[in-house]
Protein backbone atom coordinates (compact mmCIF):
# COMPACT_ATOMS: atom_id res chain seq x y z
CA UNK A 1 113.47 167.32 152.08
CA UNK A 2 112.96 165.39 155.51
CA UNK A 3 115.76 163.59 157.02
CA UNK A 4 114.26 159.72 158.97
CA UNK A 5 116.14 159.08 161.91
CA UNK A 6 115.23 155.81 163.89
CA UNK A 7 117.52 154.09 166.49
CA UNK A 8 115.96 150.48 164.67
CA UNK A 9 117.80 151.50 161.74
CA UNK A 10 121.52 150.37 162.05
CA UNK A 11 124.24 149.79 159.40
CA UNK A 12 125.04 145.93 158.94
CA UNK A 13 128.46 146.44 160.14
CA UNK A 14 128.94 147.40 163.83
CA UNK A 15 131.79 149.41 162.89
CA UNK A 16 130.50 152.00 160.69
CA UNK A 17 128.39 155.68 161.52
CA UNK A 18 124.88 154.97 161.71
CA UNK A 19 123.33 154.84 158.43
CA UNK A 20 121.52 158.23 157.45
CA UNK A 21 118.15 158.30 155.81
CA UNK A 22 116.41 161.39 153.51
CA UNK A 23 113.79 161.65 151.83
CA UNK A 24 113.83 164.18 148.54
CA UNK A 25 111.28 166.46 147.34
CA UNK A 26 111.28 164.69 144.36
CA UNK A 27 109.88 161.70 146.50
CA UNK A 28 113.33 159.60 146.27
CA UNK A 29 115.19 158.40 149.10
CA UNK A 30 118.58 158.37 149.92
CA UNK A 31 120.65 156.26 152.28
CA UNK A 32 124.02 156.89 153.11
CA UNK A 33 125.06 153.15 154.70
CA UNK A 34 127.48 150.66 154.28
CA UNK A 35 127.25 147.56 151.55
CA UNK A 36 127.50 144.06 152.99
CA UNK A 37 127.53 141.80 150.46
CA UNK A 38 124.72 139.66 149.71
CA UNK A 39 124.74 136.05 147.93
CA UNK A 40 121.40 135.25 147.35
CA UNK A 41 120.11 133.43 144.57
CA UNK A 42 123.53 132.46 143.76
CA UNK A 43 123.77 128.93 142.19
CA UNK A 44 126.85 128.29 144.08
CA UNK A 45 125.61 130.41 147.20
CA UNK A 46 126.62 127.28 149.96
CA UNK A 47 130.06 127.41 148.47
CA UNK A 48 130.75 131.25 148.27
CA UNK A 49 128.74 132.46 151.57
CA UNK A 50 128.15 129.24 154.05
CA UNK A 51 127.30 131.53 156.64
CA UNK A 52 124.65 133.82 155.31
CA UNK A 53 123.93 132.63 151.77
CA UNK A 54 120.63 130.85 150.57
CA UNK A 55 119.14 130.35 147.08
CA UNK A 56 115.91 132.23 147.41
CA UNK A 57 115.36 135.80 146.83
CA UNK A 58 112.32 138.13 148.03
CA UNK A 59 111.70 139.14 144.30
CA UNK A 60 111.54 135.36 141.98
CA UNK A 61 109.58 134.70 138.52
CA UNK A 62 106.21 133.73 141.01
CA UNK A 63 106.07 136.30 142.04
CA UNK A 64 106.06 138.48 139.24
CA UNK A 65 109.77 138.98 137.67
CA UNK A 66 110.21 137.81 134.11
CA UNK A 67 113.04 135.80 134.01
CA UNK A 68 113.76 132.28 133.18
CA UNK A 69 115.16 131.16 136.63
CA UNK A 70 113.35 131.32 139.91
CA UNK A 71 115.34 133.82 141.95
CA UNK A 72 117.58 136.69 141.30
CA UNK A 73 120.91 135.62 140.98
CA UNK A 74 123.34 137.86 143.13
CA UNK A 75 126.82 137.25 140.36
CA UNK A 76 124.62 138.53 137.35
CA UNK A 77 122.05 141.30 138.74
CA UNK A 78 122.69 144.14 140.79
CA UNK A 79 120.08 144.48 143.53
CA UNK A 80 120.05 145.80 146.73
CA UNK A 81 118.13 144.67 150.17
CA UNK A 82 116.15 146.80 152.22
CA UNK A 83 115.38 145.35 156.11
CA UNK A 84 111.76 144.05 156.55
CA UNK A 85 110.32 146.52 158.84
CA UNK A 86 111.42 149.43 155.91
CA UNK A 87 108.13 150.49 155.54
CA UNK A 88 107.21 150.42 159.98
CA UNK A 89 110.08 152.30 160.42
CA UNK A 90 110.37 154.28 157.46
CA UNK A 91 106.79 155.21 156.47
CA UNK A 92 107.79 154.21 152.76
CA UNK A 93 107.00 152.33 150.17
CA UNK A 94 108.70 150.45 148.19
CA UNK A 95 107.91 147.23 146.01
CA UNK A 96 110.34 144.32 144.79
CA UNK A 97 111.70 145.60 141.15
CA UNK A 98 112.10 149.92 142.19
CA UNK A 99 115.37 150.99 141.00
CA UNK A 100 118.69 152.47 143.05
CA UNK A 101 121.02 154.33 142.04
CA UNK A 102 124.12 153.28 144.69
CA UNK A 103 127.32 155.27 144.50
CA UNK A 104 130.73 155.00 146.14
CA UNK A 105 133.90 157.02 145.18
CA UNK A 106 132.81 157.91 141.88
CA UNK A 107 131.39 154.51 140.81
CA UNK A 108 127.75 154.06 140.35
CA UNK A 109 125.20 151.08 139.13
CA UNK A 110 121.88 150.87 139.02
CA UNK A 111 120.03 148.42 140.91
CA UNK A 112 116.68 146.40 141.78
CA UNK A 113 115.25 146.01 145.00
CA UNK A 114 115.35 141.80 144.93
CA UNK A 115 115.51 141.10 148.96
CA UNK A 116 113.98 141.98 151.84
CA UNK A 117 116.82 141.19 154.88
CA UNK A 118 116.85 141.45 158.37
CA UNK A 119 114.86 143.47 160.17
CA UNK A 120 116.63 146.85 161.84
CA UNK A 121 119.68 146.63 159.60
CA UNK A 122 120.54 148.48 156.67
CA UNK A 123 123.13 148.42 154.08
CA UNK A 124 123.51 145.18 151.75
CA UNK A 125 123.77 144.59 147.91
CA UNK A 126 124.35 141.96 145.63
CA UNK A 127 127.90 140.41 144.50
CA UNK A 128 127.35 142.07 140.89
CA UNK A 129 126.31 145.48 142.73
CA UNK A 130 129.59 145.28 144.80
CA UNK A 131 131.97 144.64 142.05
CA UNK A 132 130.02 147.24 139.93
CA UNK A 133 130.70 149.54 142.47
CA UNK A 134 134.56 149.04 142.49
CA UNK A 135 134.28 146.63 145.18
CA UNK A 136 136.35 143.10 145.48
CA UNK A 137 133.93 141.00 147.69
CA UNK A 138 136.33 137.91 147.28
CA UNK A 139 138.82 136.09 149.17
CA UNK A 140 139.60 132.62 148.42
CA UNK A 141 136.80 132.24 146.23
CA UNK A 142 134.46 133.20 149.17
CA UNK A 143 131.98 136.13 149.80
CA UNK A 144 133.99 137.68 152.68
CA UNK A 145 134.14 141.81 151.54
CA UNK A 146 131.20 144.50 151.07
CA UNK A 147 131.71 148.04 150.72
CA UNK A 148 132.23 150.23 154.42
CA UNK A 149 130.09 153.66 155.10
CA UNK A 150 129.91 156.21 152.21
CA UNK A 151 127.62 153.88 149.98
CA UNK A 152 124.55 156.17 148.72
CA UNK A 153 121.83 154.37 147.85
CA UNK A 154 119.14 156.85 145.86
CA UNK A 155 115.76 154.79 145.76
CA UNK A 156 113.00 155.46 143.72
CA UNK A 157 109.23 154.07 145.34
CA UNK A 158 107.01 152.83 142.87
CA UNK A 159 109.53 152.39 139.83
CA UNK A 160 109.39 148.74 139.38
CA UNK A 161 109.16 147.52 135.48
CA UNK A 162 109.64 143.63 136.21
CA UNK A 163 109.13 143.05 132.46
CA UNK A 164 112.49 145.28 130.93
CA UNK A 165 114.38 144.90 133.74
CA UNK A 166 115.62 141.31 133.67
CA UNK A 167 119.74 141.75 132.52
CA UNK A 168 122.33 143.98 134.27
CA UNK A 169 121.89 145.52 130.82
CA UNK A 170 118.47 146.13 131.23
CA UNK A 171 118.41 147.27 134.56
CA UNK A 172 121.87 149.57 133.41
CA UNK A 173 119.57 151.14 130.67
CA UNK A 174 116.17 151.78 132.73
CA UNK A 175 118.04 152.96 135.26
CA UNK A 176 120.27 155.41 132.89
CA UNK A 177 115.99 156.67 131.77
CA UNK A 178 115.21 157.31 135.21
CA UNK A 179 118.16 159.01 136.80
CA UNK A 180 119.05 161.95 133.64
């Protein structure tokens, strides 16, 4: 077990400890961070997050996922972001599609890596992840509430099966064969 500590790394809220980063002898990584919540790929995303909300997504059928839409949409699939330097900073890899496991206060869900966000930051999942989590990310219909520190994200490089994992079911049952 090896513990990553880089000052680039920082939670997405300003508030919050400093996100801690380990790496497993099993070759997983875990995160303990906070969970903003991400929009993207929403339909409605310029209704529910004017601010920070787009349509696209890193991970989209063109490049690879199997799905009938274009981009991951953040109400139906649990995914998580990791920030675009990851691997610079990190030294690991990870591809679109590798499965999380993200906890918080006895709640779990698995997830796909579908966005890459900013750079230096740390700490973001989808609307579905949130709420999946036990989270409420809503106020007035609008994207407004993520999850603060305690969030453990448990990432596993290389496990990306873009064909079977396409549904919250899908991903909820891969995950379940992954994580015993």
């Amino acid at each position: 077990m090896r513990k990553i500590i880089h000052p680039r790394i920082i939670s997405q809220s300003p508030h919050t400890k400093a996100p801690v980063l380990t790496v497993l002898d099993n070759g997983h990584v875990l995160v303990l961070s906070d969970a903003a919540t991400d929009a993207d790929g929403a339909p409605n995303f310029k209704d529910i997050d004017e601010k920070h909300g787009q349509l696209d997504t890193s991970l989209r059928r063109s490049r690879g996922w199997k799905v009938d839409g274009e981009f991951v949409n953040a109400l139906t699939i649990p995914y998580f972001v990791l920030p675009g330097n990851w691997k610079k900073v990190t030294g690991i890899s990870c591809g679109l599609g590798d499965i999380a496991k993200l906890s918080f206060n006895g709640n779990f869900a698995y997830t796909i890596y579908a966005d890459v966000g900013d750079e230096e930051s740390i700490g973001e999942a989808s609307v579905r992840a949130i709420e999946a989590l036990g989270g409420n990310p809503w106020l007035n219909h609008k994207v407004v509430h993520g999850i603060d520190y305690g969030v453990t994200y448990e990432i596993i490089p290389g496990s990306a099966k873009l064909e079977i994992t396409r549904t919250f079911d899908e991903i909820q049952q891969y995950g379940r064969a992954l994580f015993p």
